[in-house]
C-alpha atoms as a PDB file:
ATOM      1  CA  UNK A   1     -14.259 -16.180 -17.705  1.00  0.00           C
ATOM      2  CA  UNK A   2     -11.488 -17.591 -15.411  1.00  0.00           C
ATOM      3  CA  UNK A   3      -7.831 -16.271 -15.320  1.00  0.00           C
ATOM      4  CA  UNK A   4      -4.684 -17.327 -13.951  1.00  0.00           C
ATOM      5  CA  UNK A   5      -2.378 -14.287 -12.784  1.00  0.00           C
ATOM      6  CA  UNK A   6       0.698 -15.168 -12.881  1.00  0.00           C
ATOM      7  CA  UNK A   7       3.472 -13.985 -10.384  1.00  0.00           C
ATOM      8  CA  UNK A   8       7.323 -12.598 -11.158  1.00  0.00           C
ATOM      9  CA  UNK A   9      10.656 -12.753  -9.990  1.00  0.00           C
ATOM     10  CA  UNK A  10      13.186  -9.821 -10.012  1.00  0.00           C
ATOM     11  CA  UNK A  11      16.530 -11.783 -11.560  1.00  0.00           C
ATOM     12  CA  UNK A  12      18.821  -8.967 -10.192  1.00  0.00           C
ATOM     13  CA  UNK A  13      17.806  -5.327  -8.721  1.00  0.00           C
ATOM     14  CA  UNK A  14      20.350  -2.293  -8.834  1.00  0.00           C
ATOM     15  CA  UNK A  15      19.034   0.876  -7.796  1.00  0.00           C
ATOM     16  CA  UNK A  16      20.954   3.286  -9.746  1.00  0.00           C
ATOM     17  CA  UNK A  17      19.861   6.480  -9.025  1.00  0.00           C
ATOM     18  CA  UNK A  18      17.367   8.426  -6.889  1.00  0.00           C
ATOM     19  CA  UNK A  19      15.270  11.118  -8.564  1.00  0.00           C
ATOM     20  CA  UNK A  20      14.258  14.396  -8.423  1.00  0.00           C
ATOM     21  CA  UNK A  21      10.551  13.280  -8.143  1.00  0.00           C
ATOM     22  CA  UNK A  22      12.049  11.390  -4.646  1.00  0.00           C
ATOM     23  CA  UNK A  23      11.942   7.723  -6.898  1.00  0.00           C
ATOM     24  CA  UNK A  24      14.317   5.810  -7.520  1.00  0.00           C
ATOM     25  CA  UNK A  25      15.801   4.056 -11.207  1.00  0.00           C
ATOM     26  CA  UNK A  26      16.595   0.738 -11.294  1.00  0.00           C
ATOM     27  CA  UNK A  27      17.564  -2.173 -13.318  1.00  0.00           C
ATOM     28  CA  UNK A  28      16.394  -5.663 -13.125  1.00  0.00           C
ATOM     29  CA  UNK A  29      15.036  -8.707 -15.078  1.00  0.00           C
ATOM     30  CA  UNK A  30      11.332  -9.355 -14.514  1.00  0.00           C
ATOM     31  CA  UNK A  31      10.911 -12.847 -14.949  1.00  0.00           C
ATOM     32  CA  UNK A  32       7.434 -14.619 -14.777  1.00  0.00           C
ATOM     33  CA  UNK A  33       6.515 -17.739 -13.018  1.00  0.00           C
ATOM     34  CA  UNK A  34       4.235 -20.037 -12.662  1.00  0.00           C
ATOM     35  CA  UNK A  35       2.654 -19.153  -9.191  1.00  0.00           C
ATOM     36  CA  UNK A  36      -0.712 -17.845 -10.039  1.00  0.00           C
ATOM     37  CA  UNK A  37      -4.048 -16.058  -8.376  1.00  0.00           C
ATOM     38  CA  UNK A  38      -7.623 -17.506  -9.853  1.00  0.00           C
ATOM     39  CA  UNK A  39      -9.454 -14.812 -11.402  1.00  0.00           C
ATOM     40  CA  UNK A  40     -13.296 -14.851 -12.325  1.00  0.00           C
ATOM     41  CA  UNK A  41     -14.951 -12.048 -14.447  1.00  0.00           C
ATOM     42  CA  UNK A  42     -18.788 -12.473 -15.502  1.00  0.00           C
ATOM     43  CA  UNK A  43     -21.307 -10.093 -16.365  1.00  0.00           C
ATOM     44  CA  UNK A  44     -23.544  -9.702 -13.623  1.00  0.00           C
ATOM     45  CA  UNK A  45     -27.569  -9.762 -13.544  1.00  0.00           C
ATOM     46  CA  UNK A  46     -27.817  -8.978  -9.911  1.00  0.00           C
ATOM     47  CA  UNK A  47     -26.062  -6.022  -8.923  1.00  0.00           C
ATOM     48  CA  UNK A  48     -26.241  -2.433 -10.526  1.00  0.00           C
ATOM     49  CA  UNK A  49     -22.287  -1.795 -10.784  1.00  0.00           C
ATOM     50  CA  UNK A  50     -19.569  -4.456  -9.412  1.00  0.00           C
ATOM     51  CA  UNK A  51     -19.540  -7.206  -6.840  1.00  0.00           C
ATOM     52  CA  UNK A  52     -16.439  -8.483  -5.527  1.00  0.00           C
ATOM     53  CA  UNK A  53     -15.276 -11.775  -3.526  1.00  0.00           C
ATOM     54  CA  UNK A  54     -12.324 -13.058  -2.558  1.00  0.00           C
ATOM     55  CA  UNK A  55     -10.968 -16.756  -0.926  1.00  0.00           C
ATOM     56  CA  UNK A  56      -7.632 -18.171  -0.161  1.00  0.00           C
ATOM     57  CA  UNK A  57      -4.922 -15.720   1.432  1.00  0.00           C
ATOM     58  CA  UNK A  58      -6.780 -13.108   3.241  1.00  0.00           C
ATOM     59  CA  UNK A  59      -7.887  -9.986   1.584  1.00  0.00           C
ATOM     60  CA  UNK A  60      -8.659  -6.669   3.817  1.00  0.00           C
ATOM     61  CA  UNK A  61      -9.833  -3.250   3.306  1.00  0.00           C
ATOM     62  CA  UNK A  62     -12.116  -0.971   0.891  1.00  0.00           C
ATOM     63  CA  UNK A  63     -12.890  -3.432  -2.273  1.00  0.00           C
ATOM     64  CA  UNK A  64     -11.897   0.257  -3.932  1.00  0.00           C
ATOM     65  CA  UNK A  65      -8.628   0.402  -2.965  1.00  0.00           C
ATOM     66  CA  UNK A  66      -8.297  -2.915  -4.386  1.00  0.00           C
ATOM     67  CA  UNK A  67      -5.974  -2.863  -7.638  1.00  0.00           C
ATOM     68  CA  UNK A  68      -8.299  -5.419  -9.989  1.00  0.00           C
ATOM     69  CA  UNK A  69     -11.480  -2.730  -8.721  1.00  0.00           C
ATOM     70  CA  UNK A  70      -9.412   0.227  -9.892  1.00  0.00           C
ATOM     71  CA  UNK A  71      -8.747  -1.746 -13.263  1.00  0.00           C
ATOM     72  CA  UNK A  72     -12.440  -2.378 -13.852  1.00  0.00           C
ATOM     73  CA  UNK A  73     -12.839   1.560 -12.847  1.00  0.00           C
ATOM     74  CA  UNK A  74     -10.739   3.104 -15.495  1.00  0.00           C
ATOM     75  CA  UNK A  75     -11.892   0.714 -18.292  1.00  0.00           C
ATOM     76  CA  UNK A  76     -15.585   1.457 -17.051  1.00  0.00           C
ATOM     77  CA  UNK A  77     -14.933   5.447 -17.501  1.00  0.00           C
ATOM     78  CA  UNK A  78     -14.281   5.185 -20.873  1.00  0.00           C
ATOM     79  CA  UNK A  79     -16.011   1.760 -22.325  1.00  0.00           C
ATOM     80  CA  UNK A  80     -19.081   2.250 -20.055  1.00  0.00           C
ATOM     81  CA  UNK A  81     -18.702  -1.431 -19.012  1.00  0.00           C
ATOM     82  CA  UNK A  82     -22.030  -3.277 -17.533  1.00  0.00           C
ATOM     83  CA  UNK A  83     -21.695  -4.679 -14.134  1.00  0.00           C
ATOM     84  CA  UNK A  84     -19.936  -7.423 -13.543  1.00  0.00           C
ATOM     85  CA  UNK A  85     -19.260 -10.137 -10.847  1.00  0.00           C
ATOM     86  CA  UNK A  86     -15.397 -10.175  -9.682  1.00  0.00           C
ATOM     87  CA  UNK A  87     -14.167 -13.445  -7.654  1.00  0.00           C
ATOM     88  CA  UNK A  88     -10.722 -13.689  -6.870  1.00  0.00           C
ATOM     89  CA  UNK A  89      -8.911 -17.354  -4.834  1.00  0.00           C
ATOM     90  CA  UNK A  90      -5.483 -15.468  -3.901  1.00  0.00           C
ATOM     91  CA  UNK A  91      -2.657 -17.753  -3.822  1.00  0.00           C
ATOM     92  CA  UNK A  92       0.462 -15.395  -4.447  1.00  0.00           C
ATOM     93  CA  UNK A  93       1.340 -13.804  -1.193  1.00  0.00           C
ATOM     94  CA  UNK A  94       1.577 -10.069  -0.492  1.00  0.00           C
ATOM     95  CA  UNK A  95       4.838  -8.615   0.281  1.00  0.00           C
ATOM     96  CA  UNK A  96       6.799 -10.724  -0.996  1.00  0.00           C
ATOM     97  CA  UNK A  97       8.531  -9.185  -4.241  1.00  0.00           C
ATOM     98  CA  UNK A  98       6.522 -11.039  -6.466  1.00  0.00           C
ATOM     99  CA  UNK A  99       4.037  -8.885  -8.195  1.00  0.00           C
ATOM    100  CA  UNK A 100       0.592 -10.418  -7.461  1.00  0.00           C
ATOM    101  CA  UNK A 101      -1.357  -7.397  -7.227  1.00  0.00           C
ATOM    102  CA  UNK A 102       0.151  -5.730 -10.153  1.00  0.00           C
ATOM    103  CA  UNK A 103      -0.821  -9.201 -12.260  1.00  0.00           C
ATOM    104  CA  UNK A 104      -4.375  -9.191 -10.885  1.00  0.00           C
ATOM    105  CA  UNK A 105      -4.676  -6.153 -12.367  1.00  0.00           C
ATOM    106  CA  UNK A 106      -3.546  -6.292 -15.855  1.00  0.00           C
ATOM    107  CA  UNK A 107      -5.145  -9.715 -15.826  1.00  0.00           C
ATOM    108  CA  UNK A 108      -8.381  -7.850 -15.003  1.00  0.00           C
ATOM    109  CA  UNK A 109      -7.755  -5.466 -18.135  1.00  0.00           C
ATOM    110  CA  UNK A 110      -6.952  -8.471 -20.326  1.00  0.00           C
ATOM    111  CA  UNK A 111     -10.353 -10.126 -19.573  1.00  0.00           C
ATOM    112  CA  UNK A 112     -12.506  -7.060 -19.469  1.00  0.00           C
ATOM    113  CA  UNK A 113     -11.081  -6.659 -22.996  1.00  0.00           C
ATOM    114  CA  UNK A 114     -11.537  -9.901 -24.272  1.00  0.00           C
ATOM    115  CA  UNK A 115     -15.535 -10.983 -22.413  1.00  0.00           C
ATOM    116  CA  UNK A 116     -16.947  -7.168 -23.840  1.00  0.00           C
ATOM    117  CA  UNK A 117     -14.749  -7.550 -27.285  1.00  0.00           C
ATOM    118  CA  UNK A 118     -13.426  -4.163 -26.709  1.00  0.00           C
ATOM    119  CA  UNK A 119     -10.531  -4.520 -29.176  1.00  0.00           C
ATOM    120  CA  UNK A 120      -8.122  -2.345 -27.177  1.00  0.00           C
ATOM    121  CA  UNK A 121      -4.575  -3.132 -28.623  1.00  0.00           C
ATOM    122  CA  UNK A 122      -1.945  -4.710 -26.187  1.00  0.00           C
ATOM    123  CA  UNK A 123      -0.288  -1.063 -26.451  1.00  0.00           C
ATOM    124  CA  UNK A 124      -2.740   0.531 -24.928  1.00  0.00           C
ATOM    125  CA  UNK A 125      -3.241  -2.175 -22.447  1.00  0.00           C
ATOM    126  CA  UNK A 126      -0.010  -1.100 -21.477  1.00  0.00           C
ATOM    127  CA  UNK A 127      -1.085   2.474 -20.703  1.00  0.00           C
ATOM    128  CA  UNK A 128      -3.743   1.729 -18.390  1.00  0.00           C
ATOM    129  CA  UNK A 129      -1.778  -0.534 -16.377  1.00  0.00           C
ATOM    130  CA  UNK A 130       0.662   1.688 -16.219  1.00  0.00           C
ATOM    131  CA  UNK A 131      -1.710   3.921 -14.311  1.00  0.00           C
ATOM    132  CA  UNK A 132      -2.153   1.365 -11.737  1.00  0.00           C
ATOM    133  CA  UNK A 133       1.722   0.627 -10.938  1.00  0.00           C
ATOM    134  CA  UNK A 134       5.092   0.627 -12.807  1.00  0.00           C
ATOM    135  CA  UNK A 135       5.667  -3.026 -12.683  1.00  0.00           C
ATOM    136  CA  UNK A 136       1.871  -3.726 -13.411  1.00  0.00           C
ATOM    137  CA  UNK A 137       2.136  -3.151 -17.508  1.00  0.00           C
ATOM    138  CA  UNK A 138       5.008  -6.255 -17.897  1.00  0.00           C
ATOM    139  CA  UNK A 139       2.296  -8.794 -16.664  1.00  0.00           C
ATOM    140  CA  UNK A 140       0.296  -7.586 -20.219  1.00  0.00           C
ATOM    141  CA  UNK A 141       2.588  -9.277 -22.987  1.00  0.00           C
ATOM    142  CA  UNK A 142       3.819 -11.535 -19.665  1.00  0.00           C
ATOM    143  CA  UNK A 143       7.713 -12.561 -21.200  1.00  0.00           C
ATOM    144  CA  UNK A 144      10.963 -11.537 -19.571  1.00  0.00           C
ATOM    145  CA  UNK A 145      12.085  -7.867 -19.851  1.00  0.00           C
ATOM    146  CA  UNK A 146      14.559  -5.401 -18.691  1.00  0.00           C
ATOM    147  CA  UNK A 147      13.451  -3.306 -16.741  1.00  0.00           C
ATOM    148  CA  UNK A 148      14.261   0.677 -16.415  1.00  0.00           C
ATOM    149  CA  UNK A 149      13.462   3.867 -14.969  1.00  0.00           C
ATOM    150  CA  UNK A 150      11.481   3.151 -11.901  1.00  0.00           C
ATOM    151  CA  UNK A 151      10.579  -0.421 -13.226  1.00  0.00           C
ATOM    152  CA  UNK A 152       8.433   1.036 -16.147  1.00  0.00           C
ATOM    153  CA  UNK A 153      10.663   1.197 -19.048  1.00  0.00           C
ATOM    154  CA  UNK A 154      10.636  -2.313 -20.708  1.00  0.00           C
ATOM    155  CA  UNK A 155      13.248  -3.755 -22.951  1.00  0.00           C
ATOM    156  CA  UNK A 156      13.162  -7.286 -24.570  1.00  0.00           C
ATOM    157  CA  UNK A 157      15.928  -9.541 -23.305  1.00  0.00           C
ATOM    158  CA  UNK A 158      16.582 -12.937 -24.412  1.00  0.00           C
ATOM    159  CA  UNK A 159      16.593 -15.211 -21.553  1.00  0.00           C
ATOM    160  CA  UNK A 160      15.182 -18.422 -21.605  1.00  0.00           C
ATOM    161  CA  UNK A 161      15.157 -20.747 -17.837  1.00  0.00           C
ATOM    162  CA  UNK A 162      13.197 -23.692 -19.318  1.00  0.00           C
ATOM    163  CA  UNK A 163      13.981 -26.615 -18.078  1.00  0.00           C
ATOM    164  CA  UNK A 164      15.161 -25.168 -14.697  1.00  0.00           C
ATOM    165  CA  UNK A 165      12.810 -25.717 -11.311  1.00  0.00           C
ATOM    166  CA  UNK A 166      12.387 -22.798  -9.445  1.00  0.00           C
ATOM    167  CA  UNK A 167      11.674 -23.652  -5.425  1.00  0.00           C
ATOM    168  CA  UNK A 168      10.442 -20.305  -4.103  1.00  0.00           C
ATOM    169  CA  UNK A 169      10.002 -19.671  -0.236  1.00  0.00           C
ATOM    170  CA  UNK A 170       8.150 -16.794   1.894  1.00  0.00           C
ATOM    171  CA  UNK A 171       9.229 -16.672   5.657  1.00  0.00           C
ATOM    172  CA  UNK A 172       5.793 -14.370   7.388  1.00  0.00           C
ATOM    173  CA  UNK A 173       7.773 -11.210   7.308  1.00  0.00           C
ATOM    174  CA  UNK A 174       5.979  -8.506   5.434  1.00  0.00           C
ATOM    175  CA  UNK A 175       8.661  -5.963   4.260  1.00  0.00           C
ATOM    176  CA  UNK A 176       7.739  -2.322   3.539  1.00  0.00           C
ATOM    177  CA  UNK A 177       9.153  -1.116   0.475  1.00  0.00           C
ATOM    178  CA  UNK A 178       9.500   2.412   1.266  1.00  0.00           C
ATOM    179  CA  UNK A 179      11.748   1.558   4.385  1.00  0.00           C
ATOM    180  CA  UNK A 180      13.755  -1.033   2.570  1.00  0.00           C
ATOM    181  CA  UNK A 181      14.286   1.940  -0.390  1.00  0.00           C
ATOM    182  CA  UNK A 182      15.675   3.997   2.368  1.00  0.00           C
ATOM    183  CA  UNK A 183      18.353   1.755   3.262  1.00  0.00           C
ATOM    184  CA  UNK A 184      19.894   1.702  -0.115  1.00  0.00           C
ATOM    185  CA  UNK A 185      22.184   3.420  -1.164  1.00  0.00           C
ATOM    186  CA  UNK A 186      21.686   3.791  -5.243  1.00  0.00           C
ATOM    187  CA  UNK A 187      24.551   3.684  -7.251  1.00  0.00           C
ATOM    188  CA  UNK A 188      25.349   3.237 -10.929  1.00  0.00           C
ATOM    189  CA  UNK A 189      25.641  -0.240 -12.005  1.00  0.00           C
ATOM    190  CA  UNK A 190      29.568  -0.503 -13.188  1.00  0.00           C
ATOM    191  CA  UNK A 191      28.396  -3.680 -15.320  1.00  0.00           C
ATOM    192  CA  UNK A 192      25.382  -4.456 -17.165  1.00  0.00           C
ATOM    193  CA  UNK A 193      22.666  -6.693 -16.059  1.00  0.00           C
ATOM    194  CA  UNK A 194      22.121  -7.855 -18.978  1.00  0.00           C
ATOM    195  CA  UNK A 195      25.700  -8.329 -19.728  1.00  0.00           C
ATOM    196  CA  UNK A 196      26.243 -10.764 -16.370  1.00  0.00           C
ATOM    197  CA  UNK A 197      22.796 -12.483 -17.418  1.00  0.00           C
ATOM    198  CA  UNK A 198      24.700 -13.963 -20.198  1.00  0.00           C
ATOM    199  CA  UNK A 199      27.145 -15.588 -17.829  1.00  0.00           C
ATOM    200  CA  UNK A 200      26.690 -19.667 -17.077  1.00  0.00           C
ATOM    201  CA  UNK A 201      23.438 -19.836 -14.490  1.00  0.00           C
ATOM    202  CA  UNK A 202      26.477 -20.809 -11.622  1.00  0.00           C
ATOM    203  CA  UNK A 203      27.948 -17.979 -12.136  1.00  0.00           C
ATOM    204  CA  UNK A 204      25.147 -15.614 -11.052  1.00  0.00           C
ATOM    205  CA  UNK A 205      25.924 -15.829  -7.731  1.00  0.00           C
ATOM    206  CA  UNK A 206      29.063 -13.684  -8.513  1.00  0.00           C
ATOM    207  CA  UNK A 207      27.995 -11.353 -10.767  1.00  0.00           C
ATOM    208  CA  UNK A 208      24.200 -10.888 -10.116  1.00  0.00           C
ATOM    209  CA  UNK A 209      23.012  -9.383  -7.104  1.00  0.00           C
ATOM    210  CA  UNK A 210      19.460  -8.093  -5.075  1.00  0.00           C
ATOM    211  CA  UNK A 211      20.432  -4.453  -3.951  1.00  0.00           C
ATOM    212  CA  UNK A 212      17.816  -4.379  -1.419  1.00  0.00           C
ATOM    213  CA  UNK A 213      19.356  -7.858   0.651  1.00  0.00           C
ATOM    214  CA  UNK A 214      21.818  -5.899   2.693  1.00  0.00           C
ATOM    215  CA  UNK A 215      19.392  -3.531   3.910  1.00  0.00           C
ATOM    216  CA  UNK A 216      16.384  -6.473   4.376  1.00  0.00           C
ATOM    217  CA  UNK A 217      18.927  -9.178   5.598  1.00  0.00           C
ATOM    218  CA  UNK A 218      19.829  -6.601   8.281  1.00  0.00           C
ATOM    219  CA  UNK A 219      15.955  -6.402   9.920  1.00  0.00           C
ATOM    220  CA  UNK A 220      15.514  -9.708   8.845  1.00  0.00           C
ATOM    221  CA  UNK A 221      18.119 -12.262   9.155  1.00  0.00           C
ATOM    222  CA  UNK A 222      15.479 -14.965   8.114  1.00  0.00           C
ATOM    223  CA  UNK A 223      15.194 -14.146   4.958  1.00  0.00           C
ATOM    224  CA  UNK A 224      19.382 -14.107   4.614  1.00  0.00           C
ATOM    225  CA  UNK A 225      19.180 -17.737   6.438  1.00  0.00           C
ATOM    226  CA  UNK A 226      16.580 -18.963   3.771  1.00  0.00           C
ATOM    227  CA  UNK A 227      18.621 -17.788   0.621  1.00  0.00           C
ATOM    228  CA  UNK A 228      21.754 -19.935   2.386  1.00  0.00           C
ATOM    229  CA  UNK A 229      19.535 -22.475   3.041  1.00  0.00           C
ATOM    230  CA  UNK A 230      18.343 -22.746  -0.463  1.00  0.00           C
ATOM    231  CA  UNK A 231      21.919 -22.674  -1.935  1.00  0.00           C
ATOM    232  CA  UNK A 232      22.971 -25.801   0.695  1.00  0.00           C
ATOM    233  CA  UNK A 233      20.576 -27.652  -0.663  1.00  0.00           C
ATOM    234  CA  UNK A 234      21.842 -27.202  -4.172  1.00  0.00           C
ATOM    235  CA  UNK A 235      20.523 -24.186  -5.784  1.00  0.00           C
ATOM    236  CA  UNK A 236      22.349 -23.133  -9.006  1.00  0.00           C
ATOM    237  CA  UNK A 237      21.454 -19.128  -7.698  1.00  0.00           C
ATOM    238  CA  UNK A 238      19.530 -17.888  -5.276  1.00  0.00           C
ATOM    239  CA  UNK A 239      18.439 -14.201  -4.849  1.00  0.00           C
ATOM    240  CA  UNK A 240      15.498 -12.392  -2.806  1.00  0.00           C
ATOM    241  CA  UNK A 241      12.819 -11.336  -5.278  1.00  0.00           C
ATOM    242  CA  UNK A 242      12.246  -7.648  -5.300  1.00  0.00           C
ATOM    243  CA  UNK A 243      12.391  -5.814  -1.746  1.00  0.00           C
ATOM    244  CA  UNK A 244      11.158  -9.410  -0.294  1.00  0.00           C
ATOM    245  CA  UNK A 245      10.457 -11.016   1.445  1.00  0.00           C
ATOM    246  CA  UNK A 246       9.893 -14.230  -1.118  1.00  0.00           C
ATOM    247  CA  UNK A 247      13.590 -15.573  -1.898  1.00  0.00           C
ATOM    248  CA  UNK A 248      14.076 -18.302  -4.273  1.00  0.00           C
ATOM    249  CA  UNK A 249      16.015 -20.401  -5.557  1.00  0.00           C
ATOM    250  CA  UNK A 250      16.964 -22.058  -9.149  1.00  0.00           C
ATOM    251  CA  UNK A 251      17.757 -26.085  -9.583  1.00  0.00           C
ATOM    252  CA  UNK A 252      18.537 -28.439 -12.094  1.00  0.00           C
ATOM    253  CA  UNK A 253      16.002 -30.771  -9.908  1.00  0.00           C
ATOM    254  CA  UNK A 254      14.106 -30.035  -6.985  1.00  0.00           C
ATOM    255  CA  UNK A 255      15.555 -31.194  -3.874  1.00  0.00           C
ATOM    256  CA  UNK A 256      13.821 -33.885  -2.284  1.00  0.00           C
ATOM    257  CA  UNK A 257      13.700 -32.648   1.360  1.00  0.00           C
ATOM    258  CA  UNK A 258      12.397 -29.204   2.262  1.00  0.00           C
ATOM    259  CA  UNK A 259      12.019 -29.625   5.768  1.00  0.00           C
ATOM    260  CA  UNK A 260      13.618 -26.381   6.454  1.00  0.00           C
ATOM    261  CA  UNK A 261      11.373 -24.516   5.281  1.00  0.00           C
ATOM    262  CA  UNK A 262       7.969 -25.940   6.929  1.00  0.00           C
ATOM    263  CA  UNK A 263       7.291 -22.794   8.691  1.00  0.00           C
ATOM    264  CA  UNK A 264       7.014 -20.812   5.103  1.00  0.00           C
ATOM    265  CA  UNK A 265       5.112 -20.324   2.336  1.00  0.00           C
ATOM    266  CA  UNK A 266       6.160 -22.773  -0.540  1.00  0.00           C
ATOM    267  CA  UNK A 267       5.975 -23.149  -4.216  1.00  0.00           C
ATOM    268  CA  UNK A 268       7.960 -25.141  -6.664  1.00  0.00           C
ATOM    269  CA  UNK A 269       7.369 -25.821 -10.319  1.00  0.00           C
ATOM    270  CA  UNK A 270       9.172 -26.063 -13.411  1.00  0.00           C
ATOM    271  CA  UNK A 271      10.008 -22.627 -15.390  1.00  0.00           C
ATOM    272  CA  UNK A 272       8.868 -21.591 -18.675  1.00  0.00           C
END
């Protein structure tokens, strides 16, 4: 069985409020593209539990600590799963805001349930992914939702870019997402997201904004330079995705020279 796990943008981010539990609550749109990972899943006549390979962008550490491993964990606890043999090309890169890890992982739920017909319902899907990260249980249904709480509480929002191109850029800048939550300060949104998301696409640029670009444009001033960059080159709105450090940008038609950004990661495609 091959998969494609798909990647997100964040179309706005307000931290709100920080918690008692030391998190914080936020609001913001999780939109999904069409970036993806390559996923394999097969049962496996050679090995006695899991094997696990990976090509493309780099993978390191314990396989364990690995979020489509931990997937394949929880569903073997209580479906007693037979071994299987786990190959993964990564193509969406690590932080960068976009949610790779987190789709790898409900992807790896989705297949395990459909290649051992284990009938689990999409709701329940839900819960384990939600064990395994609060963005990770949007990538099960994969539409647009609002997002609440600390990114966990989905609502459904009716947003449609189709037709649009999305041109999405990486700079190699890995940002840590603790640090850039600690440059934030939250604050309660004084209009709704989902209100300004109803505003003409070149309006955004007023009305929705990346809470976490102050603090990351001030380690980074790359990443500021690229979302500028995008928007001279005709972007309708621009925004960093998530803490960064992928920043994108949304056309009527993709420009035809990119030249500026030759020393980044690139995508481009058109969005659903």
């Amino acid at each position: 069985m091959v998969l494609h796990p798909n990647a997100k943008i964040n179309i706005g981010l307000n931290v709100v409020e920080r918690r008692d539990d030391g998190y914080h609550n936020i609001e913001t749109v999780f939109y999904p593209i069409g970036l993806t990972d390559v996923l394999e899943i097969q049962p496996s006549s050679t090995c006695s539990d899991y094997s696990f390979s990976s090509s493309g962008i780099e993978i390191g550490g314990d396989p364990e600590d690995n979020l489509i491993v931990k997937a394949y964990r929880l569903l073997q606890y209580e479906y007693a799963l037979p071994p299987v043999d786990i190959s993964l090309c990564k193509q969406i890169p690590f932080g960068a805001g976009l949610g790779g890890g987190s789709s790898d992982a409900a992807f790896m739920i989705k297949g395990l349930n459909e290649l051992f017909d284990l009938k689990i319902s999409k709701k329940k899907m839900e819960k384990f992914a939600s064990l395994l990260g609060a963005d990770c249980p949007v990538f099960i249904k994969n539409k647009p939702v609002f997002a609440t709480g600390i990114g966990n509480v989905f609502s459904p929002i009716k947003l449609s870019l189709k037709g649009y191109f999305l041109l999405l850029v990486k700079p190699d800048i890995h940002v840590s997402t603790p640090l850039a939550y600690s440059r934030v300060t939250p604050c309660p949104s004084e209009v709704s997201l989902v209100d300004c998301l109803k505003k003409p696409l070149n309006q955004w640029r007023e009305y929705v904004k990346n809470d976490f670009e102050k603090s990351v444009f001030s380690q980074f001033p790359v990443v500021e330079q690229i979302k500028e960059q995008l928007y001279q080159i005709g972007a309708l709105y621009a925004s960093m995705s998530g803490s960064g450090s992928a920043v994108y940008g949304i056309f009527e038609s993709l420009p035809a020279d990119m030249s500026c950004f030759e020393d980044c990661f690139v995508a481009s495609g058109l969005l659903d």
